[in-house]
N, C-alpha and C. Protein backbone atom coordinates (compact mmCIF):
# COMPACT_ATOMS: atom_id res chain seq x y z
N UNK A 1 150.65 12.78 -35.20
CA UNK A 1 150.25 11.63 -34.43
C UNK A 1 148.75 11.40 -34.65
N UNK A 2 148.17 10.23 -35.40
CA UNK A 2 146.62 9.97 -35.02
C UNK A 2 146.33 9.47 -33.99
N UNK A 3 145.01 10.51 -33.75
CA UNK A 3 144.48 10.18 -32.24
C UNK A 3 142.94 9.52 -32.91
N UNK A 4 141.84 8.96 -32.02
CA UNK A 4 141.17 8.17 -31.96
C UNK A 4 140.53 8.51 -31.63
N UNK A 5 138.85 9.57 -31.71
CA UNK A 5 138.09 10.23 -30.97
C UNK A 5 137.08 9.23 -30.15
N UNK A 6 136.72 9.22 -29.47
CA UNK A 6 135.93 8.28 -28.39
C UNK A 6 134.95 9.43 -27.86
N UNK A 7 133.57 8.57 -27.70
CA UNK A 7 132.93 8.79 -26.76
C UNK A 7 133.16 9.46 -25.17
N UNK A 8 132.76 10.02 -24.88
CA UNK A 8 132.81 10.80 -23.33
C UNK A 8 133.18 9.80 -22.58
N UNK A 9 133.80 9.50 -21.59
CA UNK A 9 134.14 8.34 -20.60
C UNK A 9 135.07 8.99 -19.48
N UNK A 10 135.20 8.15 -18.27
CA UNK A 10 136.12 8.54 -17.71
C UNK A 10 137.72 8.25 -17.82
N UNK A 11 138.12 8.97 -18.29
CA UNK A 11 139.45 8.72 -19.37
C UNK A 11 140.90 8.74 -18.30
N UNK A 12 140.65 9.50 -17.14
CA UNK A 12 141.78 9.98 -16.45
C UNK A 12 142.62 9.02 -15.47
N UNK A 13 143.91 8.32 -15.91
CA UNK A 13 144.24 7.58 -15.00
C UNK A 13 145.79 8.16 -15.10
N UNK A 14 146.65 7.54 -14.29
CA UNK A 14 146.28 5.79 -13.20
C UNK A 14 145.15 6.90 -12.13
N UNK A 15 144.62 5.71 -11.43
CA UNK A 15 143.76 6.44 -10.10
C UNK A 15 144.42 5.59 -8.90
N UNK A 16 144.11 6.63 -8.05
CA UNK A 16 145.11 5.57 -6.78
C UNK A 16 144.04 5.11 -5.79
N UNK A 17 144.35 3.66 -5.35
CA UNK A 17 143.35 2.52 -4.66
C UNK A 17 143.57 3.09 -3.22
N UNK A 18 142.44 2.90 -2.93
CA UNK A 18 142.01 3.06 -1.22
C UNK A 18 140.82 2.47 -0.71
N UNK A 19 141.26 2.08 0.86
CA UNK A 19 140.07 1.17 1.18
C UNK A 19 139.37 2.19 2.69
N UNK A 20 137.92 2.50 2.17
CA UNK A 20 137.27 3.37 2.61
C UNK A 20 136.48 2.41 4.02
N UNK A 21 136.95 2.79 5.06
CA UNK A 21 135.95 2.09 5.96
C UNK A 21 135.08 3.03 6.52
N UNK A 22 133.61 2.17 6.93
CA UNK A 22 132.35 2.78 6.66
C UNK A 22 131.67 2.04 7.57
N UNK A 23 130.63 2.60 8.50
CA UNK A 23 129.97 2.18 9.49
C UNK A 23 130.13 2.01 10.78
N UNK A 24 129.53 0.97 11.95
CA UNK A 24 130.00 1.21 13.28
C UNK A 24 129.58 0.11 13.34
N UNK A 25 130.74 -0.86 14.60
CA UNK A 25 130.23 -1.72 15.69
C UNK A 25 130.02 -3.16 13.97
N UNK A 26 129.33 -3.69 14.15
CA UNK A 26 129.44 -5.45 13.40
C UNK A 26 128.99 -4.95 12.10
N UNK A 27 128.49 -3.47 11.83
CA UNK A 27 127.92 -3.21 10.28
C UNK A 27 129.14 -2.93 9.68
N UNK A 28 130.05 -2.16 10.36
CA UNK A 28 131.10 -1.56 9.83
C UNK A 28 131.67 -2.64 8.71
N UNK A 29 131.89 -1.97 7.71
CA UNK A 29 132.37 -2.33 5.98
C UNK A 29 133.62 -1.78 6.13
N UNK A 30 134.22 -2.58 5.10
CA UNK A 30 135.21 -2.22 3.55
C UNK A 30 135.02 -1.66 2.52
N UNK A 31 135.16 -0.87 1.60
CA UNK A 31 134.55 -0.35 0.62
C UNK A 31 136.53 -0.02 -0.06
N UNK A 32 136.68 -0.85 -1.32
CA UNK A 32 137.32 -0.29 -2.25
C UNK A 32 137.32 0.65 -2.89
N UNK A 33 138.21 1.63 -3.54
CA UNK A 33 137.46 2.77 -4.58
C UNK A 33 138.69 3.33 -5.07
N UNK A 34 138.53 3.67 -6.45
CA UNK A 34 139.41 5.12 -7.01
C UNK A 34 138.86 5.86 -7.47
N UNK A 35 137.80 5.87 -7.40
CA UNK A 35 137.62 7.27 -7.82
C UNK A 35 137.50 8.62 -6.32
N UNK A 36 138.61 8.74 -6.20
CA UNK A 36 138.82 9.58 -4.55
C UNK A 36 139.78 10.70 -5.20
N UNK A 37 139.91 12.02 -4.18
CA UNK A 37 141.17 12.99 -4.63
C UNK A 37 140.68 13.76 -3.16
N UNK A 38 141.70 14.47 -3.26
CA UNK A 38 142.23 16.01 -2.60
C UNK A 38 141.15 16.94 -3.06
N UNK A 39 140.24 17.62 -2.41
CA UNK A 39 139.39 18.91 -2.77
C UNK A 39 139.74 19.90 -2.28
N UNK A 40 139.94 20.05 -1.27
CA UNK A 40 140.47 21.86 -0.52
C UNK A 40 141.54 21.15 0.37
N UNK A 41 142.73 22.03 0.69
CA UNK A 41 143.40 22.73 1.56
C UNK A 41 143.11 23.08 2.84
N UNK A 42 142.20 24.41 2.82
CA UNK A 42 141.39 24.53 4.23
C UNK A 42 140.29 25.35 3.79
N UNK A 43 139.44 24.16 4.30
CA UNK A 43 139.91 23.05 5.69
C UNK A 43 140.14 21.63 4.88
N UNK A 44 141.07 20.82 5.23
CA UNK A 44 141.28 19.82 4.38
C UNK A 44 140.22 18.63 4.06
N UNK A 45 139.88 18.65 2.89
CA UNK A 45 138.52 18.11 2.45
C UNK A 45 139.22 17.06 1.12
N UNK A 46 138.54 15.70 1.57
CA UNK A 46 138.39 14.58 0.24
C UNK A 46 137.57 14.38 0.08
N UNK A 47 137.51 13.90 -1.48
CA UNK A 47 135.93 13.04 -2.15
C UNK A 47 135.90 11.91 -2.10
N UNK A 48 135.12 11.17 -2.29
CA UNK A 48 135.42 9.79 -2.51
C UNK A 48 133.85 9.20 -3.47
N UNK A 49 133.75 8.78 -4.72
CA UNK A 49 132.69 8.58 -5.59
C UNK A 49 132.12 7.37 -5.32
N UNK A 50 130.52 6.99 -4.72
CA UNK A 50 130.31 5.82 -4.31
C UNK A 50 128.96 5.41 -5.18
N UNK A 51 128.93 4.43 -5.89
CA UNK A 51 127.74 4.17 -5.58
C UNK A 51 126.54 4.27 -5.41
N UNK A 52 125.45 4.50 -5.14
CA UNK A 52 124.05 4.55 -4.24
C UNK A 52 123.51 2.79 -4.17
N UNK A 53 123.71 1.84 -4.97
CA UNK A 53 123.40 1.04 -4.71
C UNK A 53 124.36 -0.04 -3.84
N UNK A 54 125.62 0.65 -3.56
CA UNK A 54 126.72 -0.49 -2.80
C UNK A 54 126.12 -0.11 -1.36
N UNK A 55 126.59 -1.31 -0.58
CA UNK A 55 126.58 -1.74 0.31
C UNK A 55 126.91 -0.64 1.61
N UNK A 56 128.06 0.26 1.13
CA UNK A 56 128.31 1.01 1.71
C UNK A 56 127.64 2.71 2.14
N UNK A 57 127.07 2.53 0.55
CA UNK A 57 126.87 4.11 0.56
C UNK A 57 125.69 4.69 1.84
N UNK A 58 124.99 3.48 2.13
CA UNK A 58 123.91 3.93 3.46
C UNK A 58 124.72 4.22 4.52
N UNK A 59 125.66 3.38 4.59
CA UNK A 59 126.64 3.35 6.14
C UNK A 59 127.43 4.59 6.05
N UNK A 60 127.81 5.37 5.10
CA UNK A 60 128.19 6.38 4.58
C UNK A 60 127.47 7.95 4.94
N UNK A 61 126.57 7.63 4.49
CA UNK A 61 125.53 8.63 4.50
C UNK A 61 125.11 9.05 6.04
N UNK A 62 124.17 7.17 6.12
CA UNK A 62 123.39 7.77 7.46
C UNK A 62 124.39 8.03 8.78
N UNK A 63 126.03 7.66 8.92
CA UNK A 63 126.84 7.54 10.00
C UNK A 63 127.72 8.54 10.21
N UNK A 64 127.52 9.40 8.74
CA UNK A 64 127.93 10.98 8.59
C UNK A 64 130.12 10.41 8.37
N UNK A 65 130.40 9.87 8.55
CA UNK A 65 131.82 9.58 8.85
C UNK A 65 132.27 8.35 8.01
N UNK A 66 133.32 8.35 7.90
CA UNK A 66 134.14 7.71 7.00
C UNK A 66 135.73 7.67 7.03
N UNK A 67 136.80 6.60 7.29
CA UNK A 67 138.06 7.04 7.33
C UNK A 67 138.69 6.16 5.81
N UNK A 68 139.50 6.88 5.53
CA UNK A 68 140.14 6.74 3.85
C UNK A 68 141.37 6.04 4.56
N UNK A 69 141.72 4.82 4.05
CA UNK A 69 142.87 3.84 4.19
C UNK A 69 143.85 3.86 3.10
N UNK A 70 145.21 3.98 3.43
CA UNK A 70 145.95 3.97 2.20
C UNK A 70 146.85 2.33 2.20
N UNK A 71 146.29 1.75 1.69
CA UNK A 71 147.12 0.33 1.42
C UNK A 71 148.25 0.38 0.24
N UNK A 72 148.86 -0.55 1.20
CA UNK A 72 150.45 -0.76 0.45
C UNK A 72 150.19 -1.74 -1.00
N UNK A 73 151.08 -1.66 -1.79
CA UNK A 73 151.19 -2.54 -3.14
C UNK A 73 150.96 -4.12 -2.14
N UNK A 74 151.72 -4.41 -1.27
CA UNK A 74 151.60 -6.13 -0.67
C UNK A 74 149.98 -6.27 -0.46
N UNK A 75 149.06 -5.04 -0.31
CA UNK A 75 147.91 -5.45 0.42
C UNK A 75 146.73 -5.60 -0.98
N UNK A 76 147.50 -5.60 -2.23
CA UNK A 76 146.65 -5.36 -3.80
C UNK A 76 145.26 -6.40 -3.61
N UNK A 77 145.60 -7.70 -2.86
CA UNK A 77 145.01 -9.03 -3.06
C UNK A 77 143.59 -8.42 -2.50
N UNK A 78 143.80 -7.55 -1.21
CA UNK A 78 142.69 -7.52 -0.14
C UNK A 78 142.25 -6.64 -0.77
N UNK A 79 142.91 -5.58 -1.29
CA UNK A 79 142.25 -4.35 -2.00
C UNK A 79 141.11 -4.97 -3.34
N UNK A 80 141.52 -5.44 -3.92
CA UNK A 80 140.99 -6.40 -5.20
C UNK A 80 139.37 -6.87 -4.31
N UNK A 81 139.81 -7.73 -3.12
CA UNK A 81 138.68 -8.24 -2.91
C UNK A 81 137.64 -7.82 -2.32
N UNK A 82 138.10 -6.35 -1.53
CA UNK A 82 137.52 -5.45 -1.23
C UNK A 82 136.47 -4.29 -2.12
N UNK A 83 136.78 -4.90 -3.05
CA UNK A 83 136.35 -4.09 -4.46
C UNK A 83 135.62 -5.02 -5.12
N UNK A 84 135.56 -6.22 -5.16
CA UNK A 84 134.99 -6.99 -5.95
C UNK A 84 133.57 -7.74 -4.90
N UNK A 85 133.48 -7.89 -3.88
CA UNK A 85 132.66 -8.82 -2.94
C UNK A 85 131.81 -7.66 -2.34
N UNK A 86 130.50 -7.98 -1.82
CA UNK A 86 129.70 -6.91 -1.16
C UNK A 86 129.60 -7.48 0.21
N UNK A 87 129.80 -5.97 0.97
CA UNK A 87 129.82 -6.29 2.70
C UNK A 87 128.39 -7.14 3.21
N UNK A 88 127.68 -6.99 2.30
CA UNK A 88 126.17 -7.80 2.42
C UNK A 88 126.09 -9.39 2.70
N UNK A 89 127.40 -9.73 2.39
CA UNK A 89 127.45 -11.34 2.19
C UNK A 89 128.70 -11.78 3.21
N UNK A 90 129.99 -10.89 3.08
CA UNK A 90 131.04 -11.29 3.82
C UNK A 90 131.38 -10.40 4.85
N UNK A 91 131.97 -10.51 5.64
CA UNK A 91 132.99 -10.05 6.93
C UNK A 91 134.21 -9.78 5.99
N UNK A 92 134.61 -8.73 5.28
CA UNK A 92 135.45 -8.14 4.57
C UNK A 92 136.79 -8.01 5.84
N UNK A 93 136.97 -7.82 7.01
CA UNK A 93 137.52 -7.83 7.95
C UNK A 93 138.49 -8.81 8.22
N UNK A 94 137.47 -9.47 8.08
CA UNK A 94 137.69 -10.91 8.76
C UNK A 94 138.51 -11.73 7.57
N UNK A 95 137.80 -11.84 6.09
CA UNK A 95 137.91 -12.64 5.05
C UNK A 95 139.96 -11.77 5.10
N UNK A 96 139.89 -10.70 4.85
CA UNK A 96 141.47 -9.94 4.51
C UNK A 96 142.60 -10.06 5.95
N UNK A 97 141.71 -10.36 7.05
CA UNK A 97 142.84 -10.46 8.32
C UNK A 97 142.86 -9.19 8.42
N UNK A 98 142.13 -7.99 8.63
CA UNK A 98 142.60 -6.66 8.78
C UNK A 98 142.08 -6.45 10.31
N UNK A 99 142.54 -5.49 10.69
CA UNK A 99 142.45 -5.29 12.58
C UNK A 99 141.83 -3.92 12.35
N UNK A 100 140.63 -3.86 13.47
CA UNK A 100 140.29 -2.72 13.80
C UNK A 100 140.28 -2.21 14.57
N UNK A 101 140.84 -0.95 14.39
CA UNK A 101 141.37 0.21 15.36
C UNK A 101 140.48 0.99 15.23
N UNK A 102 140.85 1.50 16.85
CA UNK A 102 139.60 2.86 17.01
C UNK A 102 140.29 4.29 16.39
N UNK A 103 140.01 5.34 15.77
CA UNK A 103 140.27 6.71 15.48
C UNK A 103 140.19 7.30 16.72
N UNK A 104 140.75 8.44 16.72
CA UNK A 104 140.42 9.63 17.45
C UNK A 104 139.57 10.57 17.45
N UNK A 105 139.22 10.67 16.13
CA UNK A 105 138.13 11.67 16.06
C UNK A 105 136.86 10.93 15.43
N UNK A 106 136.22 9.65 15.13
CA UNK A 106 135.30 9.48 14.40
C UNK A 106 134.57 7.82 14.99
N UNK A 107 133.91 7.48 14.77
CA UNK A 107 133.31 6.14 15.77
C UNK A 107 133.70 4.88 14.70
N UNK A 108 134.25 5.62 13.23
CA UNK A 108 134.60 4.27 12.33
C UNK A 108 135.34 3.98 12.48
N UNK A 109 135.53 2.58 12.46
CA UNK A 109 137.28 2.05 12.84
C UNK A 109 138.29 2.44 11.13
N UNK A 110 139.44 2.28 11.89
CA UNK A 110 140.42 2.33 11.17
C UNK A 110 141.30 0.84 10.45
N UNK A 111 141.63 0.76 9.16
CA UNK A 111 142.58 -0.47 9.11
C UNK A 111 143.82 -0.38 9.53
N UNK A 112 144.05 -1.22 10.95
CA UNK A 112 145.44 -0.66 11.27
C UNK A 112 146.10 -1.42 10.43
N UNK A 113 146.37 -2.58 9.84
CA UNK A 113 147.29 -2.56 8.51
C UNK A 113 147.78 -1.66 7.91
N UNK A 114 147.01 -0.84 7.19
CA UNK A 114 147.51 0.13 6.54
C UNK A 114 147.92 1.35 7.16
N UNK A 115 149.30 2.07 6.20
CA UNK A 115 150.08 2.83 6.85
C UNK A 115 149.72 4.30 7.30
N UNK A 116 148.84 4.34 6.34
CA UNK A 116 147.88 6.03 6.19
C UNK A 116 146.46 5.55 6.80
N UNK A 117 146.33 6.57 7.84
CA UNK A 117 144.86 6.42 8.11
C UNK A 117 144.43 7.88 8.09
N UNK A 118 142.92 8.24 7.19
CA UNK A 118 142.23 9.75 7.30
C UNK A 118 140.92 9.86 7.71
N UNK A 119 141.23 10.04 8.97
CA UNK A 119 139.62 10.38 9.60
C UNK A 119 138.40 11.64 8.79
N UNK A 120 137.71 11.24 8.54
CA UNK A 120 136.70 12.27 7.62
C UNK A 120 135.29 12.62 8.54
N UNK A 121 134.53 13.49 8.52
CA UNK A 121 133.14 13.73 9.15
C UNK A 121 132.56 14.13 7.47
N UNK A 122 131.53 13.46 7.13
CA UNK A 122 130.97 14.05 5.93
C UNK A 122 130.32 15.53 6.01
N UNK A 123 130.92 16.17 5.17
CA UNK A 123 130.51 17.77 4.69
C UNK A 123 129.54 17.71 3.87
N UNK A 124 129.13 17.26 2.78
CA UNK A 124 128.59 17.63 1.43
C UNK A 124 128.02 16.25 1.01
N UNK A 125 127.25 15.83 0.40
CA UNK A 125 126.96 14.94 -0.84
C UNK A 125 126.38 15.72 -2.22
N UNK A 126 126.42 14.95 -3.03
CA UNK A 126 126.63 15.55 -4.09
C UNK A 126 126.38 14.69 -5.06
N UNK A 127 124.81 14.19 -5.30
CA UNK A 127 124.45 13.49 -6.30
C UNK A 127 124.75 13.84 -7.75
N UNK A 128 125.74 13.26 -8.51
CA UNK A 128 125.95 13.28 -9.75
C UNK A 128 125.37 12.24 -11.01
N UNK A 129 125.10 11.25 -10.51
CA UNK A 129 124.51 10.52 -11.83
C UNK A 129 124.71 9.29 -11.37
N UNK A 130 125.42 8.26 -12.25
CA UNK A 130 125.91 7.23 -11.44
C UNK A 130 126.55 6.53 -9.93
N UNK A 131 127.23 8.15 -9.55
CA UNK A 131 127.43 8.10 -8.55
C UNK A 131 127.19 9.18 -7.53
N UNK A 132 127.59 9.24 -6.20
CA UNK A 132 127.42 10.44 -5.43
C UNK A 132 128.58 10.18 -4.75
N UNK A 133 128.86 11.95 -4.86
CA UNK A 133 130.43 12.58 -4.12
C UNK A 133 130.53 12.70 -2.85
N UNK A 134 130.48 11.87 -1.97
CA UNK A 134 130.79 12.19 -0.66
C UNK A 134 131.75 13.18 -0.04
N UNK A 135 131.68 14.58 -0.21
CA UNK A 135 132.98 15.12 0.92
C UNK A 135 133.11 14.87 1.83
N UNK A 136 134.21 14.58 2.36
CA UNK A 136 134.61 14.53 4.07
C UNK A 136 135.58 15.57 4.61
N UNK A 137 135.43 16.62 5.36
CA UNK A 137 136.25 17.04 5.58
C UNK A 137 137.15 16.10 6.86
N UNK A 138 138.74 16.59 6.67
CA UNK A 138 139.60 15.30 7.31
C UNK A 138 139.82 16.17 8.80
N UNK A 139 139.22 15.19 10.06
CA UNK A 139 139.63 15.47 11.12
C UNK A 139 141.05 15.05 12.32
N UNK A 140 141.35 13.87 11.13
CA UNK A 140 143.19 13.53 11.46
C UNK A 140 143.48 12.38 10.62
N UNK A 141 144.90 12.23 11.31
CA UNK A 141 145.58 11.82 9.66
C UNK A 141 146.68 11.16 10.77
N UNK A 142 146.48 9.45 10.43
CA UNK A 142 147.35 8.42 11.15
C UNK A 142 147.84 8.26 10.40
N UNK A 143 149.54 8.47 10.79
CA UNK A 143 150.83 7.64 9.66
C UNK A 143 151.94 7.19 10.28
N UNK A 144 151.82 5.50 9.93
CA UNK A 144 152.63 4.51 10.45
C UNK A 144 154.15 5.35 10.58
N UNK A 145 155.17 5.16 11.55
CA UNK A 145 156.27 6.19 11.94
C UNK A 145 156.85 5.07 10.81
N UNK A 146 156.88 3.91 10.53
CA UNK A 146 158.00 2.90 10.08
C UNK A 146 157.83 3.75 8.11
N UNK A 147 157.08 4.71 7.71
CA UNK A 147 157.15 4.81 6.37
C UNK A 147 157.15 6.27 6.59
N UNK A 148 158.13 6.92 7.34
CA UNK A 148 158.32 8.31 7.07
C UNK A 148 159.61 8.44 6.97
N UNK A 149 159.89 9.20 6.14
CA UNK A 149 161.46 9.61 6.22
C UNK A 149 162.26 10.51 7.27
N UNK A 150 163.32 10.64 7.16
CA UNK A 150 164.17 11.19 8.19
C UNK A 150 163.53 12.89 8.52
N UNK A 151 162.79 13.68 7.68
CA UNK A 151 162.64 14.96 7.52
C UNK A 151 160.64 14.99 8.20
N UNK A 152 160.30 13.41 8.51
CA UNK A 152 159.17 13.51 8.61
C UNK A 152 158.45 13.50 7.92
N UNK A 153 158.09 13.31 6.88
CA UNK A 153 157.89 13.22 5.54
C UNK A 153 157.35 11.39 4.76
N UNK A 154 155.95 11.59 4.19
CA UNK A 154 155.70 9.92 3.83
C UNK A 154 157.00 9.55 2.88
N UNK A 155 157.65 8.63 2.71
CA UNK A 155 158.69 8.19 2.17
C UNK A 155 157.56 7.35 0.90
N UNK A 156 157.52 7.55 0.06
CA UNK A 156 156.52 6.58 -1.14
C UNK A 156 157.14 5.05 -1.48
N UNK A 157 158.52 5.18 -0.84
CA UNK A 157 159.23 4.03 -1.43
C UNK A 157 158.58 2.72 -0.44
N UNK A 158 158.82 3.45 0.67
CA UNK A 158 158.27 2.34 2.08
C UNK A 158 156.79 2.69 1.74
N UNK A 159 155.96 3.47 1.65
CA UNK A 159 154.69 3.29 1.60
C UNK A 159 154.11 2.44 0.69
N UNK A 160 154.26 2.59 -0.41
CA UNK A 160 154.73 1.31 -1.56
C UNK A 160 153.12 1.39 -2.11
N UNK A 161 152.72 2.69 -2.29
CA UNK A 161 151.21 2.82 -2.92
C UNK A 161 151.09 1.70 -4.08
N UNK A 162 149.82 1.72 -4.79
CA UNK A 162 149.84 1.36 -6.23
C UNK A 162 148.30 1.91 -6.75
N UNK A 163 148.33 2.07 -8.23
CA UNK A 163 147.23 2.41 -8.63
C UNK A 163 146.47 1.78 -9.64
N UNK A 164 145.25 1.90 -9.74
CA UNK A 164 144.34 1.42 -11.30
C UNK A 164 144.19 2.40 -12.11
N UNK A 165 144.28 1.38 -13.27
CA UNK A 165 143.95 1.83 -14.71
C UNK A 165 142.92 1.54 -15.18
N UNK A 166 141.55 0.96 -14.00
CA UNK A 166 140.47 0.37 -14.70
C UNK A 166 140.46 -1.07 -15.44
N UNK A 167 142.05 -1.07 -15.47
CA UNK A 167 141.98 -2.63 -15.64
C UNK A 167 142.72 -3.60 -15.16
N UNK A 168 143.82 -2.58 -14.82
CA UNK A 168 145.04 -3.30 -14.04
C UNK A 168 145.40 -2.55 -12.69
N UNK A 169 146.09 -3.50 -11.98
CA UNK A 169 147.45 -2.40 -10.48
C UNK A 169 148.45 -2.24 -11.08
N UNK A 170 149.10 -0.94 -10.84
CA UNK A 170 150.25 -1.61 -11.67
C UNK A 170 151.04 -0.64 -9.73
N UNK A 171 152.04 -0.81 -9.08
CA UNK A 171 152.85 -0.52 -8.51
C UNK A 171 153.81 0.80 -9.33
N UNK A 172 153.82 1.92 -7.75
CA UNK A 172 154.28 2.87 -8.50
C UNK A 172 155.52 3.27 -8.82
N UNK A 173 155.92 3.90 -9.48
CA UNK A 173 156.97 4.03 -10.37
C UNK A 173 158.64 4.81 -10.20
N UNK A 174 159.74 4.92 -10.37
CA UNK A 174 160.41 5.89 -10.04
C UNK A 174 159.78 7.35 -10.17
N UNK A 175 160.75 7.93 -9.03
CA UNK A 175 160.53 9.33 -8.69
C UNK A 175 161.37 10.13 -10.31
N UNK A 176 160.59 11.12 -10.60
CA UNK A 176 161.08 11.87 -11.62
C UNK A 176 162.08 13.00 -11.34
N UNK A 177 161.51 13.94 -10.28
CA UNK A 177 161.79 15.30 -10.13
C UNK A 177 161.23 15.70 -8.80
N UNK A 178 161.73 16.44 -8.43
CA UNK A 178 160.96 17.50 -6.98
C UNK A 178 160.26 18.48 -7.71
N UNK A 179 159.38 18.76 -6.51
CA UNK A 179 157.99 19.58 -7.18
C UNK A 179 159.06 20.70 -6.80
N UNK A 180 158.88 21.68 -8.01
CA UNK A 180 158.89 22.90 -8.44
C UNK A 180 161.03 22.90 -8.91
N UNK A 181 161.33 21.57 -9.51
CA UNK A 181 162.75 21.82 -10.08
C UNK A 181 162.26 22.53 -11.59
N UNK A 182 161.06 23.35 -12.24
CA UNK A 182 161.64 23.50 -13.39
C UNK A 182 161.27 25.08 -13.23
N UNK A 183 161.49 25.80 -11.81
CA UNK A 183 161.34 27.51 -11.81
C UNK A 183 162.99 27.16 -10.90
N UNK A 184 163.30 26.35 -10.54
CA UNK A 184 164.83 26.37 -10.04
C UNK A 184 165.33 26.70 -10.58
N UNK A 185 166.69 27.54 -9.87
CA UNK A 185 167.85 27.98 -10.80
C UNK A 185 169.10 27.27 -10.48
């Protein structure tokens, strides 16, 4: 097979879209992003790669807190515009119709639209270059009852994620396998 050597880049996809809300009271933002993941277990800790010059990353920083939104494939439009427009100019809120809910553990509101909500307190920053790594460790975790399955469990079909490729959404895909069918007997 020929392969194509390239330059260093960030090569790793799909990445999955989330809308990071950030701040308090009429500052409080939207902030789009994929570049986010899973860091520890315990205590349960996410990243999320921002910026220094967006809109958000002060509200970020100086407010110590942050909750990670998981939007559905129907919500791509708001996600898109959430990613493309700076909180500097619009009511990101307002412009998408999204409602804000209070958390339990953190003073940032939540998008109650969306089905996943993850309350974070920032742990760490972590200036890397272009961007800086915000950790949050997660102090709770809202999930709409209408997208869990019978076992309690996020159902992906009703949650109806989708991800970027840096250039596209594309909506996600059939299920392959259960984690750990290939040590099954």
């Amino acid at each position: 097979m020929a392969k194509q050597v390239r330059e260093p880049g960030t090569y790793l996809y799909p990445l999955p879209v989330v809308l990071v809300s950030c701040g308090v009271g009429e500052e409080a933002n939207i902030i789009a992003l994929s570049w986010v993941g899973t860091l520890c277990s315990t205590p349960p800790m996410v990243g999320i790669g921002v910026r220094p010059e967006r809109h958000s990353h002060p509200l970020i920083r100086d407010v110590g807190e942050f909750v990670v939104n998981l939007p559905t494939a129907d919500q791509v439009r708001a996600a898109d515009y959430c990613g493309r427009v700076s909180g500097k100019a619009v009511d990101k809120w307002n412009a998408c119709g999204f409602t804000r809910a209070a958390g339990v553990r953190v003073r940032v509101p939540l998008i109650a639209e969306c089905p996943v909500n993850i309350e974070c307190c920032l742990s760490h920053t972590i200036s890397l270059g272009s961007h800086d790594l915000f950790i949050g460790e997660v102090l709770a975790v809202h999930v709409d009852e209408a997208v869990l399955d019978e076992g309690g469990w996020p159902d992906f079909a009703r949650l109806a994620p989708f991800l970027y490729t840096g250039r596209d959404y594309w909506r996600l895909g059939e299920r392959l396998a259960p984690a750990g069918f290939s040590v099954k007997s």
